[in-house]
C-alpha atoms as a PDB file:
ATOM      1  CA  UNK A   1     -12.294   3.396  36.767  1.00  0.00           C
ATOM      2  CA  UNK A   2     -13.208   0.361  34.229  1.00  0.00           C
ATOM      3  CA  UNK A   3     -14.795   0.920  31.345  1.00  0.00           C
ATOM      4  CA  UNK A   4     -15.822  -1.945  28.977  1.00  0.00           C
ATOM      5  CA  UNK A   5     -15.931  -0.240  26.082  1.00  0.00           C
ATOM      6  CA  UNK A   6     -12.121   1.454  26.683  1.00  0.00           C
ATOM      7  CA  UNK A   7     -11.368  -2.365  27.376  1.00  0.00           C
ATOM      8  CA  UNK A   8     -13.302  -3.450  24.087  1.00  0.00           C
ATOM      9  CA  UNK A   9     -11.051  -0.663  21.945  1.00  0.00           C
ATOM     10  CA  UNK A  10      -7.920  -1.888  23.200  1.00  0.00           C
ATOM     11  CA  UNK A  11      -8.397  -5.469  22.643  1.00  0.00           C
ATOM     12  CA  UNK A  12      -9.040  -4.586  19.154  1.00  0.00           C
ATOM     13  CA  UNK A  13      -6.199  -2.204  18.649  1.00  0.00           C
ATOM     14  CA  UNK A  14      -3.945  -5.109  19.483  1.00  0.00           C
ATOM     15  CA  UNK A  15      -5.856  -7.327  16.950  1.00  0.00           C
ATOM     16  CA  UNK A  16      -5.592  -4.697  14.261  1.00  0.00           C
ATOM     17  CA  UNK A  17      -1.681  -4.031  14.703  1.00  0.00           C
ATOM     18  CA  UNK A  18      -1.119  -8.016  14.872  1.00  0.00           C
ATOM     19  CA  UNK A  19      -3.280  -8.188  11.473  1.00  0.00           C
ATOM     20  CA  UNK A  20      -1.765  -5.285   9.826  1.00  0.00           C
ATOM     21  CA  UNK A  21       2.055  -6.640  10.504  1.00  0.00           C
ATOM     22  CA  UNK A  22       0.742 -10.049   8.877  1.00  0.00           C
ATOM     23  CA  UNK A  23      -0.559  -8.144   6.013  1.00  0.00           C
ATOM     24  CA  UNK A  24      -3.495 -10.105   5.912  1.00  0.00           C
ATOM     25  CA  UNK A  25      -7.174  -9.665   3.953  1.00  0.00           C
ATOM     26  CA  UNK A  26      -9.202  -9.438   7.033  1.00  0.00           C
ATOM     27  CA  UNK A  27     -12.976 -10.514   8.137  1.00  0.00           C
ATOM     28  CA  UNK A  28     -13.990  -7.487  10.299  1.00  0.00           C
ATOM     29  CA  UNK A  29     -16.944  -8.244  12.781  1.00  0.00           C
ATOM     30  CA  UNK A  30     -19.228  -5.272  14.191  1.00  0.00           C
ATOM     31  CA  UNK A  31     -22.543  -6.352  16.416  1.00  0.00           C
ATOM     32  CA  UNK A  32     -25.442  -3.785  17.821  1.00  0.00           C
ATOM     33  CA  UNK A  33     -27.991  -4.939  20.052  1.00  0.00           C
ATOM     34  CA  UNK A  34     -30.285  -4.623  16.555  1.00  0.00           C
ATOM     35  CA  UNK A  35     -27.850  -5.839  13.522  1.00  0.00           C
ATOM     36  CA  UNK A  36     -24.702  -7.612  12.727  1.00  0.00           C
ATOM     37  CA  UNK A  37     -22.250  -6.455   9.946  1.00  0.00           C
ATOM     38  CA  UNK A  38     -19.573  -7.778   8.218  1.00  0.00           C
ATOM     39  CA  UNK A  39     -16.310  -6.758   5.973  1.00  0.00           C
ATOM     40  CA  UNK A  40     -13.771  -7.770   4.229  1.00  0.00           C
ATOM     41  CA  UNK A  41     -11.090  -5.255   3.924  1.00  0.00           C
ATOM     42  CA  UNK A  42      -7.741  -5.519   2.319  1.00  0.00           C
ATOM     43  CA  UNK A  43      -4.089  -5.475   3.725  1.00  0.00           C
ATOM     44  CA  UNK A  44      -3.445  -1.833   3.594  1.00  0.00           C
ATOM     45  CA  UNK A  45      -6.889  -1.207   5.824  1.00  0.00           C
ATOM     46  CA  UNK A  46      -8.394   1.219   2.913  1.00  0.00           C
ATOM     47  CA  UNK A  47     -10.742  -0.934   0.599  1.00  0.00           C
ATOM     48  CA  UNK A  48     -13.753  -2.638   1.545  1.00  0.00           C
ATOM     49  CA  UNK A  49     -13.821  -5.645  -0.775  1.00  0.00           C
ATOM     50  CA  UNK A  50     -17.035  -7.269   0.173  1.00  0.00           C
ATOM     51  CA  UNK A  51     -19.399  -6.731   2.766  1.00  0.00           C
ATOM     52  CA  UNK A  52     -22.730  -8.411   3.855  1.00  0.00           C
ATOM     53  CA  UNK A  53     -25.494  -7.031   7.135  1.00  0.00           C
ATOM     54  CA  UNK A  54     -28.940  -7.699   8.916  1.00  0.00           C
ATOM     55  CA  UNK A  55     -29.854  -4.529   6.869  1.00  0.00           C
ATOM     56  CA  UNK A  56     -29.493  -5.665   3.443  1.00  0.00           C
ATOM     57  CA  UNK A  57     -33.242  -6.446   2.022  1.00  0.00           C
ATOM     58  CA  UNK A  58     -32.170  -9.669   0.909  1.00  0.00           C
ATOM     59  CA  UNK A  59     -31.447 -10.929   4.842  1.00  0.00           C
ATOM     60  CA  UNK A  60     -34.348  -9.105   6.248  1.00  0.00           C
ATOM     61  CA  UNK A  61     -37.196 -10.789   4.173  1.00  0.00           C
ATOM     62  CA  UNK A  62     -35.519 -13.660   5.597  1.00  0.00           C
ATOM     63  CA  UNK A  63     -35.200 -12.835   9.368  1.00  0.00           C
ATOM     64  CA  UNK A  64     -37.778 -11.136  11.526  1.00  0.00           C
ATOM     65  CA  UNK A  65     -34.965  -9.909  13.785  1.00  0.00           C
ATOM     66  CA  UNK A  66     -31.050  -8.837  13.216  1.00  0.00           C
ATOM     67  CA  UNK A  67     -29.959  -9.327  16.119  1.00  0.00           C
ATOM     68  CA  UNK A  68     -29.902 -13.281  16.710  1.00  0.00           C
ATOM     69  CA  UNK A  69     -27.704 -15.861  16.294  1.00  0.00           C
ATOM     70  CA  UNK A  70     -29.630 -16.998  13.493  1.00  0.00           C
ATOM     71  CA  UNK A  71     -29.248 -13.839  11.444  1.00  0.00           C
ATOM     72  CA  UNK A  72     -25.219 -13.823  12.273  1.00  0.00           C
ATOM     73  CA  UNK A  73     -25.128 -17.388  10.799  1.00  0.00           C
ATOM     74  CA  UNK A  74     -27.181 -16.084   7.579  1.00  0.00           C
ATOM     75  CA  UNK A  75     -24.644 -12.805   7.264  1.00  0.00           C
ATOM     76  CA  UNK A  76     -21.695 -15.152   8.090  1.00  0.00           C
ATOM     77  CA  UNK A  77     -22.673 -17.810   4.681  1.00  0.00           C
ATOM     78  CA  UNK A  78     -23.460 -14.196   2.920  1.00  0.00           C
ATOM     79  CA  UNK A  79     -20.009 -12.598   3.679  1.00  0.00           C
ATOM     80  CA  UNK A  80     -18.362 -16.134   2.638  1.00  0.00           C
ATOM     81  CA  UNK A  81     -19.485 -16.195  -0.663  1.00  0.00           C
ATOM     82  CA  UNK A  82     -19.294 -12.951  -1.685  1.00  0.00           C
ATOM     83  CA  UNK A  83     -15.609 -13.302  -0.353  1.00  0.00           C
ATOM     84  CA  UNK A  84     -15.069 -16.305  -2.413  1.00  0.00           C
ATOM     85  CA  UNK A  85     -16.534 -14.372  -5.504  1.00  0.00           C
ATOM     86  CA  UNK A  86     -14.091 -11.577  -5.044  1.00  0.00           C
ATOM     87  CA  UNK A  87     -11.040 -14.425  -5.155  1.00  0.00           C
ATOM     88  CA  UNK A  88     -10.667 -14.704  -1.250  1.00  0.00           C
ATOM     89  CA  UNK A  89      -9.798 -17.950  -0.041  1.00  0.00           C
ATOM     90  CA  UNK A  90      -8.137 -16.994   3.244  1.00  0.00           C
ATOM     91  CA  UNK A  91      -8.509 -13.874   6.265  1.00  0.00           C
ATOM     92  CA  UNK A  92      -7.455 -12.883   9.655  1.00  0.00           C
ATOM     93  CA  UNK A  93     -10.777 -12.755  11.776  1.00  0.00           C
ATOM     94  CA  UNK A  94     -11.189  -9.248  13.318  1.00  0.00           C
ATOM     95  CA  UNK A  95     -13.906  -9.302  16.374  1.00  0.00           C
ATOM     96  CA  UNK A  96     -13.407  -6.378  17.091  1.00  0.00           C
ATOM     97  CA  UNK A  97     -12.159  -6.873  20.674  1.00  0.00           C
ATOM     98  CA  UNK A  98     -15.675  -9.099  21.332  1.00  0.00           C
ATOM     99  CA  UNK A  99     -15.903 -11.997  22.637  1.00  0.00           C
ATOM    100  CA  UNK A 100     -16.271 -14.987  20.332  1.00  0.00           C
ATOM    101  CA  UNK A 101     -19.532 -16.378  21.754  1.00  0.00           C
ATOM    102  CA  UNK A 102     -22.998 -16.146  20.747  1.00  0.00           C
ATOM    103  CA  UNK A 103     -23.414 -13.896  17.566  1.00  0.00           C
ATOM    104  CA  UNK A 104     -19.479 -13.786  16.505  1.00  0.00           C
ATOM    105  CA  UNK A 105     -19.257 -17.399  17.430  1.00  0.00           C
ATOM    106  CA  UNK A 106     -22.128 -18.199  15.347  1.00  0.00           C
ATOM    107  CA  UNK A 107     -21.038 -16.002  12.026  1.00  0.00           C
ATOM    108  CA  UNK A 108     -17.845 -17.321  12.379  1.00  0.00           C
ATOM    109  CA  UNK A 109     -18.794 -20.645  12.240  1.00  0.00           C
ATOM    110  CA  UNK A 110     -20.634 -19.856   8.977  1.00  0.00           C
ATOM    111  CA  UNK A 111     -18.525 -18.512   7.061  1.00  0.00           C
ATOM    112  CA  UNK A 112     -15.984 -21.450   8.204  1.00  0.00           C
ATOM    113  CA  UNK A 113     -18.409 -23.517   6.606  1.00  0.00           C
ATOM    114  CA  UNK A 114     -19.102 -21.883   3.825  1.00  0.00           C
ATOM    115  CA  UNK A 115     -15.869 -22.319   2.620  1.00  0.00           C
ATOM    116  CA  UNK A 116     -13.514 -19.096   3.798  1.00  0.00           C
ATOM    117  CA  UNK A 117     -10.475 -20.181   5.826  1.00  0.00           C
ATOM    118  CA  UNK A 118      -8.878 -18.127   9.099  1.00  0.00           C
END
């Protein structure tokens, strides 16, 4: 029987591996139907090195509602600086097995323009 979330897990298991032989810093996507969160995480998988979400009080005065594409672009701009003022110029992107469309798309984007390179 399908199961979209089975489907989901493997997609992203093949991401991971393909990431992890590059040894690459990596931009690691998670979405609920409320929130959107972000991470950088190094090479060996281990260390977060920045991170940036809908929860943070900083985005929520901001936004009425996390999950949006508006909020992804605000947490996409977020993750990108605070990337950029850890010294990272350049990650793998890690959806997660999602698609890139609507919220990924959208923090994606952001952070493209704010400066960090995958």
């Amino acid at each position: 029987m399908f199961n979209r979330n089975e489907a989901r897990l493997r997609r992203a298991r093949k991401t991971r591996a393909k990431i992890a032989e590059l040894k690459a810093v990596r931009l690691c996507v998670n979405r609920t139907n409320c929130h959107i969160y972000a991470q950088i995480i190094s090479p060996c998988g281990g260390k977060v090195l920045a991170s940036a979400s809908t929860l943070e009080t900083s985005v929520r005065k901001d936004i009425p509602n996390g999950g949006n594409k508006s909020a992804a672009t605000i947490v996409g701009k977020l993750i990108a600086e605070r990337a950029k003022a850890a010294g990272i110029e350049r990650v793998a992107f890690d959806r997660s097995g999602l698609r890139y469309h609507g919220r990924v798309q959208a923090l994606a984007e952001a952070a493209r323009e704010a400066g960090l390179k995958f």
